[in-house]
PDB file of N, CA and C in Angstrom:
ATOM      1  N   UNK A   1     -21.113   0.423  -5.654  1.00  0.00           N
ATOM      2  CA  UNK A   1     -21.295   1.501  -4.701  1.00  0.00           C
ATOM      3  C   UNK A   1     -20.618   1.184  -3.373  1.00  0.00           C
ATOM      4  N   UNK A   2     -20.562  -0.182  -3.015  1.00  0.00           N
ATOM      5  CA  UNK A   2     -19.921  -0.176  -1.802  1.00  0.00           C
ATOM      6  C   UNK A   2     -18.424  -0.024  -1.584  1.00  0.00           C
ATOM      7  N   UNK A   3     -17.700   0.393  -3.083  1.00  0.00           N
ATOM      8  CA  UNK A   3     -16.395   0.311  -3.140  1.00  0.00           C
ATOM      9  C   UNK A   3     -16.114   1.949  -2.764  1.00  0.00           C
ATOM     10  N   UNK A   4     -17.323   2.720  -2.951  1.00  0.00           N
ATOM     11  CA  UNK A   4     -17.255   4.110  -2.706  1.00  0.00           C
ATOM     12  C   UNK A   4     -16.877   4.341  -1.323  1.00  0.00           C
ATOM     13  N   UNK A   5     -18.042   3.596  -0.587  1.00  0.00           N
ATOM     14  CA  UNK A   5     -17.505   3.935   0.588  1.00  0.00           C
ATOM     15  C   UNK A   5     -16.511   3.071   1.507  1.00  0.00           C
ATOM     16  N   UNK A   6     -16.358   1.960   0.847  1.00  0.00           N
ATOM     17  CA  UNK A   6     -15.171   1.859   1.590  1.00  0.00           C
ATOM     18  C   UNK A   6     -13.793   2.812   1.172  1.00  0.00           C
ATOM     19  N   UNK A   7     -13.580   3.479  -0.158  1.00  0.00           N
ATOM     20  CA  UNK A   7     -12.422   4.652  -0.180  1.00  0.00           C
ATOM     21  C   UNK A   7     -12.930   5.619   0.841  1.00  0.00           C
ATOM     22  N   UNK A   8     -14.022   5.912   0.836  1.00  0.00           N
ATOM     23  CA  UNK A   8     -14.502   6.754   2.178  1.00  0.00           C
ATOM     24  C   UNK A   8     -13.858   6.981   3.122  1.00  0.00           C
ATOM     25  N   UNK A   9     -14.189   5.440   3.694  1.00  0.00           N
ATOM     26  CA  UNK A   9     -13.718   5.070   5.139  1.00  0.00           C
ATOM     27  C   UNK A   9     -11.630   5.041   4.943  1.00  0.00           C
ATOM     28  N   UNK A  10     -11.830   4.739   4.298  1.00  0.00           N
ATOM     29  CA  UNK A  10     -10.053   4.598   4.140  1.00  0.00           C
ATOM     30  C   UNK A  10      -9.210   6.332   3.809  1.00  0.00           C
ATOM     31  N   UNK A  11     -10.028   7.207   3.150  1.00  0.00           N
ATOM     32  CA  UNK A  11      -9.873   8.594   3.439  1.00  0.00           C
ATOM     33  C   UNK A  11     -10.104   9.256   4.216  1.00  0.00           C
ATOM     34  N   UNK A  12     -11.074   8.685   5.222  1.00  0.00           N
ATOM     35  CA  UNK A  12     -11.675   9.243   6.222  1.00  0.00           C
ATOM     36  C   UNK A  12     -10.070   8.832   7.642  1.00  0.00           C
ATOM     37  N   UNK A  13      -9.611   8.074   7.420  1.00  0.00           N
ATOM     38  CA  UNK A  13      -8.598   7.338   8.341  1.00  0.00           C
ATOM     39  C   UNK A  13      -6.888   8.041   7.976  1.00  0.00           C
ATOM     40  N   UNK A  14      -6.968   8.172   6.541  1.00  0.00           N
ATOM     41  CA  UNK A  14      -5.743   8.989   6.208  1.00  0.00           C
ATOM     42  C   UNK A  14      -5.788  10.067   6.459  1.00  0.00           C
ATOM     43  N   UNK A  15      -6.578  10.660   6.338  1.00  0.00           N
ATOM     44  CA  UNK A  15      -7.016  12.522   7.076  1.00  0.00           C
ATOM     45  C   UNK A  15      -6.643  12.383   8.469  1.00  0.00           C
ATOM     46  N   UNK A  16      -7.513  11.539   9.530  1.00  0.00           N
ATOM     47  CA  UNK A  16      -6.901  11.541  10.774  1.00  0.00           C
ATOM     48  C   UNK A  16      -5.646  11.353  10.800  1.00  0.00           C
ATOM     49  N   UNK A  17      -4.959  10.487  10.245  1.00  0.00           N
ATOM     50  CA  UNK A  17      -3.580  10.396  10.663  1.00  0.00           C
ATOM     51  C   UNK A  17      -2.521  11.393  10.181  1.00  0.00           C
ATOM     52  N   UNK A  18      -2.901  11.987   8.712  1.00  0.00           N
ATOM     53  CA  UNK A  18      -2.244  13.068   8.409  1.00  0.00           C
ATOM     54  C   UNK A  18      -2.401  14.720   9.493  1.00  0.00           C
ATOM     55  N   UNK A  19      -3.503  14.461  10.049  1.00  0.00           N
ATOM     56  CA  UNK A  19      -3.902  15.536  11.198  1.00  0.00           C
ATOM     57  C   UNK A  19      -2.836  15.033  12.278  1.00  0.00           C
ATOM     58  N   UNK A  20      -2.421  13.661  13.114  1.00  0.00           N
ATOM     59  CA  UNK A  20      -1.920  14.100  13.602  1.00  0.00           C
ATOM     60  C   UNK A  20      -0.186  13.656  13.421  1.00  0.00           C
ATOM     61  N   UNK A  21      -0.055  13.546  12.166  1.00  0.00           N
ATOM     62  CA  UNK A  21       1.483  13.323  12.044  1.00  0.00           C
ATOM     63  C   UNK A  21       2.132  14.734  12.017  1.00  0.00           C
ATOM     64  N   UNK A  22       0.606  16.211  11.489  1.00  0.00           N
ATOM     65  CA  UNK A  22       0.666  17.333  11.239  1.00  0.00           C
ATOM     66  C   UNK A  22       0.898  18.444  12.536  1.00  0.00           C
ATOM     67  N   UNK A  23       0.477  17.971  13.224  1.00  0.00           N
ATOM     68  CA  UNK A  23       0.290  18.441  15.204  1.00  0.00           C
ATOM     69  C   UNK A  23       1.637  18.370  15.286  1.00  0.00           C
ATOM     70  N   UNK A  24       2.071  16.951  15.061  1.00  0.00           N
ATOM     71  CA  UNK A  24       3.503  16.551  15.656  1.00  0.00           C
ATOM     72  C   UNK A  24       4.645  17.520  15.489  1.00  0.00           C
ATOM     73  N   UNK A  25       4.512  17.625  14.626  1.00  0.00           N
ATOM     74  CA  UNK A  25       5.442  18.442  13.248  1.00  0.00           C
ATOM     75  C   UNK A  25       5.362  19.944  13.690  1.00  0.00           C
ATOM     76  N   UNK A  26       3.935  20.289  13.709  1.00  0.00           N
ATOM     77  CA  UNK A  26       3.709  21.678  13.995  1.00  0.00           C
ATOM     78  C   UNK A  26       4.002  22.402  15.476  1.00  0.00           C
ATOM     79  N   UNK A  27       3.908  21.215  16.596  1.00  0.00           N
ATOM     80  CA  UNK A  27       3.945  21.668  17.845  1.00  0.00           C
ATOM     81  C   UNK A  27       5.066  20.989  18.381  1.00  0.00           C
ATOM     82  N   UNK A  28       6.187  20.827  18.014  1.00  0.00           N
ATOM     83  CA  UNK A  28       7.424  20.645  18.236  1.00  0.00           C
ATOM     84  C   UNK A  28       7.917  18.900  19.074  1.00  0.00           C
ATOM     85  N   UNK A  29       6.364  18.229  18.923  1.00  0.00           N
ATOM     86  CA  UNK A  29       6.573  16.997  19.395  1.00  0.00           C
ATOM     87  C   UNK A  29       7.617  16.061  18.867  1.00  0.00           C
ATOM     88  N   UNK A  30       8.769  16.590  18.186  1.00  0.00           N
ATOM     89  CA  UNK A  30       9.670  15.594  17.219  1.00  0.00           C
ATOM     90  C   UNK A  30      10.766  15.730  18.566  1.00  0.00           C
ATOM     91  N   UNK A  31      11.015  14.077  18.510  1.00  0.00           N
ATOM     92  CA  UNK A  31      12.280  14.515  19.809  1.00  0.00           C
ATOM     93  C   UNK A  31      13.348  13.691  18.993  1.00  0.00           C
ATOM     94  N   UNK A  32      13.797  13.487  17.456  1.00  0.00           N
ATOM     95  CA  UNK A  32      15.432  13.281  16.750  1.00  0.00           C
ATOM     96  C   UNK A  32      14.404  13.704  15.769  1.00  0.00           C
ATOM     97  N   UNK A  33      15.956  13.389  14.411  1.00  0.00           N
ATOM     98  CA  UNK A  33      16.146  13.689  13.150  1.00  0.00           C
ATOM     99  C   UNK A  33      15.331  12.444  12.777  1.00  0.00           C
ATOM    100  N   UNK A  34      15.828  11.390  13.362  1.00  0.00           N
ATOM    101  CA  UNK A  34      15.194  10.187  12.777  1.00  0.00           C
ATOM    102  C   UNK A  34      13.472  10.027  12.732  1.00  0.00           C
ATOM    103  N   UNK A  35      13.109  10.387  13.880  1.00  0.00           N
ATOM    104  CA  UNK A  35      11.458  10.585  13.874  1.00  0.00           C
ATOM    105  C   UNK A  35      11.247  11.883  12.759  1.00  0.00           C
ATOM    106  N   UNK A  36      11.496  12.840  13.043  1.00  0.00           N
ATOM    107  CA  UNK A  36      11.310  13.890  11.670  1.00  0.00           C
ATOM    108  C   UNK A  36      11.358  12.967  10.259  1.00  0.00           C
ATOM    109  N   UNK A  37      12.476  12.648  10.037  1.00  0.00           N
ATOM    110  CA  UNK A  37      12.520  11.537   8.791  1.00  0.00           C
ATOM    111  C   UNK A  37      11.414  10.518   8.403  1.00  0.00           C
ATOM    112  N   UNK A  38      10.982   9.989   9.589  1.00  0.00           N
ATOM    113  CA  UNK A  38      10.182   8.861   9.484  1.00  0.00           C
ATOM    114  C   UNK A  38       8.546   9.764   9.428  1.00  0.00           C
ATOM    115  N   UNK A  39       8.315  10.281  10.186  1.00  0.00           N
ATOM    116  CA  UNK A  39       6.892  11.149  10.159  1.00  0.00           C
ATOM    117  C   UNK A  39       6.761  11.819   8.651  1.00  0.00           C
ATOM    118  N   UNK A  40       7.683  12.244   7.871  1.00  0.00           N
ATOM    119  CA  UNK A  40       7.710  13.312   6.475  1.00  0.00           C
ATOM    120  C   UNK A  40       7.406  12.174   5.576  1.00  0.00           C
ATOM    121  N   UNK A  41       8.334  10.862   6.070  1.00  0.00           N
ATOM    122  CA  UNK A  41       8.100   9.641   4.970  1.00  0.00           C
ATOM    123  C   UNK A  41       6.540   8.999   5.137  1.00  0.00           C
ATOM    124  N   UNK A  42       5.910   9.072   6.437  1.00  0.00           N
ATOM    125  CA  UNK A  42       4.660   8.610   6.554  1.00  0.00           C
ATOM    126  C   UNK A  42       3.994   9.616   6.272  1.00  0.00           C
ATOM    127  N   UNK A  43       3.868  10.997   5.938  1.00  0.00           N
ATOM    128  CA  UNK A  43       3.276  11.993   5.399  1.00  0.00           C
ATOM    129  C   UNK A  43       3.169  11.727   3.985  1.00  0.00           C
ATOM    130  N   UNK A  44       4.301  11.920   3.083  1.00  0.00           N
ATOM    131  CA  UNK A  44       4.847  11.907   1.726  1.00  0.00           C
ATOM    132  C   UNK A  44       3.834  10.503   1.300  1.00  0.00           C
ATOM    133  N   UNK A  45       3.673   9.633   1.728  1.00  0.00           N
ATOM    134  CA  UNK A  45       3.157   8.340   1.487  1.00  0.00           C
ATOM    135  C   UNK A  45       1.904   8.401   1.818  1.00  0.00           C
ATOM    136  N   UNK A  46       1.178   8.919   2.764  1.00  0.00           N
ATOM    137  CA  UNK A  46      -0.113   9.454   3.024  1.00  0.00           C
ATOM    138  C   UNK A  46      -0.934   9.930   1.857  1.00  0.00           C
ATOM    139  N   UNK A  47       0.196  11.139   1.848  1.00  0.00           N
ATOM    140  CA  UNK A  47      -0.771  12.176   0.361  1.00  0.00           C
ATOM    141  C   UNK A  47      -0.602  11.107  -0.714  1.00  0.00           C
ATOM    142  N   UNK A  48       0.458  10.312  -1.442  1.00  0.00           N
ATOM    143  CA  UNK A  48       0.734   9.817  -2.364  1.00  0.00           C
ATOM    144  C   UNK A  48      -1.011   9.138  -2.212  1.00  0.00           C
ATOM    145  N   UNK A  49      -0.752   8.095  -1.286  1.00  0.00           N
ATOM    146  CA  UNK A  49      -2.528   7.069  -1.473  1.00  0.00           C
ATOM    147  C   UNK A  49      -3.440   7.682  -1.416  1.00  0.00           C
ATOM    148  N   UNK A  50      -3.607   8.958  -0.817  1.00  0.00           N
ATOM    149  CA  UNK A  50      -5.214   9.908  -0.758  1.00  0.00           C
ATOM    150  C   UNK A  50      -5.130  10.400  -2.156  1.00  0.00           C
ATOM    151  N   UNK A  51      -4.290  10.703  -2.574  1.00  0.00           N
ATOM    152  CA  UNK A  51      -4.518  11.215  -4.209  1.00  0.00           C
ATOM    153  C   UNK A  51      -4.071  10.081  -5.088  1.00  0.00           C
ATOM    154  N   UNK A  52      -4.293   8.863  -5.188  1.00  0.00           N
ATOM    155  CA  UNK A  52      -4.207   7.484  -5.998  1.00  0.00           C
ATOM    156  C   UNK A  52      -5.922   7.012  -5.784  1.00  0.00           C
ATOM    157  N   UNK A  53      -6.212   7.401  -4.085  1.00  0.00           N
ATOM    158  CA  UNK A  53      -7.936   7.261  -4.066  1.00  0.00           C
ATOM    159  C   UNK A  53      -8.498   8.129  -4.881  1.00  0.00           C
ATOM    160  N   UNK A  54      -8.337   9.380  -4.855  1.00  0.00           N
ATOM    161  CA  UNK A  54      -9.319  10.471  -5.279  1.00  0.00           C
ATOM    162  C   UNK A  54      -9.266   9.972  -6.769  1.00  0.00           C
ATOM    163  N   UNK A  55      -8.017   9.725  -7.262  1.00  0.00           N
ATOM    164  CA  UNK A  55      -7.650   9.671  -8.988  1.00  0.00           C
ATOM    165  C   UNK A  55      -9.092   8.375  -9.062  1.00  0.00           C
ATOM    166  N   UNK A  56      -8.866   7.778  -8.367  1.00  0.00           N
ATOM    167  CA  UNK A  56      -9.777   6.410  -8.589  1.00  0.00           C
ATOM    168  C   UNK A  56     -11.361   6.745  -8.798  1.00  0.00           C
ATOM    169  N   UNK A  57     -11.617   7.556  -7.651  1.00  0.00           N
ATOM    170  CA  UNK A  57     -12.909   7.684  -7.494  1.00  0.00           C
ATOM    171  C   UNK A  57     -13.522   8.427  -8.636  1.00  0.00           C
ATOM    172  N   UNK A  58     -12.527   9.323  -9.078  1.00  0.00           N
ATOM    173  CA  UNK A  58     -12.528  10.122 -10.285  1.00  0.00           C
ATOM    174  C   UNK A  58     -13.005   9.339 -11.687  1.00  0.00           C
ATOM    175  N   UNK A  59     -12.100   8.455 -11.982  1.00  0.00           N
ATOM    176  CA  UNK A  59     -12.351   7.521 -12.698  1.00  0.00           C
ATOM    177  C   UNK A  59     -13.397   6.854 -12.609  1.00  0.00           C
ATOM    178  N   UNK A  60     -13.214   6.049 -11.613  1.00  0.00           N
ATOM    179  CA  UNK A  60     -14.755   5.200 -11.725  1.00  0.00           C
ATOM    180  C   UNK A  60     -16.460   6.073 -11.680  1.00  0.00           C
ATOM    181  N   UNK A  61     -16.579   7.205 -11.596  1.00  0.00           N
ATOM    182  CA  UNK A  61     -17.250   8.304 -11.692  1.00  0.00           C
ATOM    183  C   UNK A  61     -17.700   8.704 -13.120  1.00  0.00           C
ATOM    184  N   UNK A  62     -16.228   9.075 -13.598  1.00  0.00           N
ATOM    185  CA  UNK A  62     -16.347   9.312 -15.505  1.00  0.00           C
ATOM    186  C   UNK A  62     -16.884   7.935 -15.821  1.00  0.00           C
ATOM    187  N   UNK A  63     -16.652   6.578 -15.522  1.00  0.00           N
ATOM    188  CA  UNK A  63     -17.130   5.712 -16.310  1.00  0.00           C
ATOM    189  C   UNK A  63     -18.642   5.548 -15.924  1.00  0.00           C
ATOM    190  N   UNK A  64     -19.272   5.712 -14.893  1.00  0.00           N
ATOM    191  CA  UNK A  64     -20.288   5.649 -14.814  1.00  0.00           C
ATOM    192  C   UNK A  64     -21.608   7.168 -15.093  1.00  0.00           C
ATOM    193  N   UNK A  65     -20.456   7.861 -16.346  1.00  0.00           N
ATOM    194  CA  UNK A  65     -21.744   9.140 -16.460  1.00  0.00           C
ATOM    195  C   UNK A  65     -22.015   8.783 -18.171  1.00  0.00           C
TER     196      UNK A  65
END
């Protein structure tokens, strides 16, 4: 159980940061191409691990019903 919430806490931390890599993006805070590039790649990589957690939690869930 304590592995639960530590994905918790570690989803709970990717949400914030996807909120504000999402601001950035949305409210024109990008000042090059290169930050655009780099923010989409720390996005793209964001979702990738929040949905590698969820798959997990998923799993370890089915095994315990």
């Amino acid at each position: 159980m304590e592995d639960f919430y530590l994905v918790q806490f570690i989803q709970k931390i990717i949400k914030e940061r996807k909120r504000q890599v999402l601001d950035l993006l949305e409210n024109n805070g990008i000042n090059s191409m290169e930050q655009y590039s780099s923010l989409m790649g720390e996005l793209n990589s964001l979702n990738y691990v929040q949905q590698e957690l969820s798959d997990l939690l998923e799993k370890q869930e089915h095994m315990h019903d």
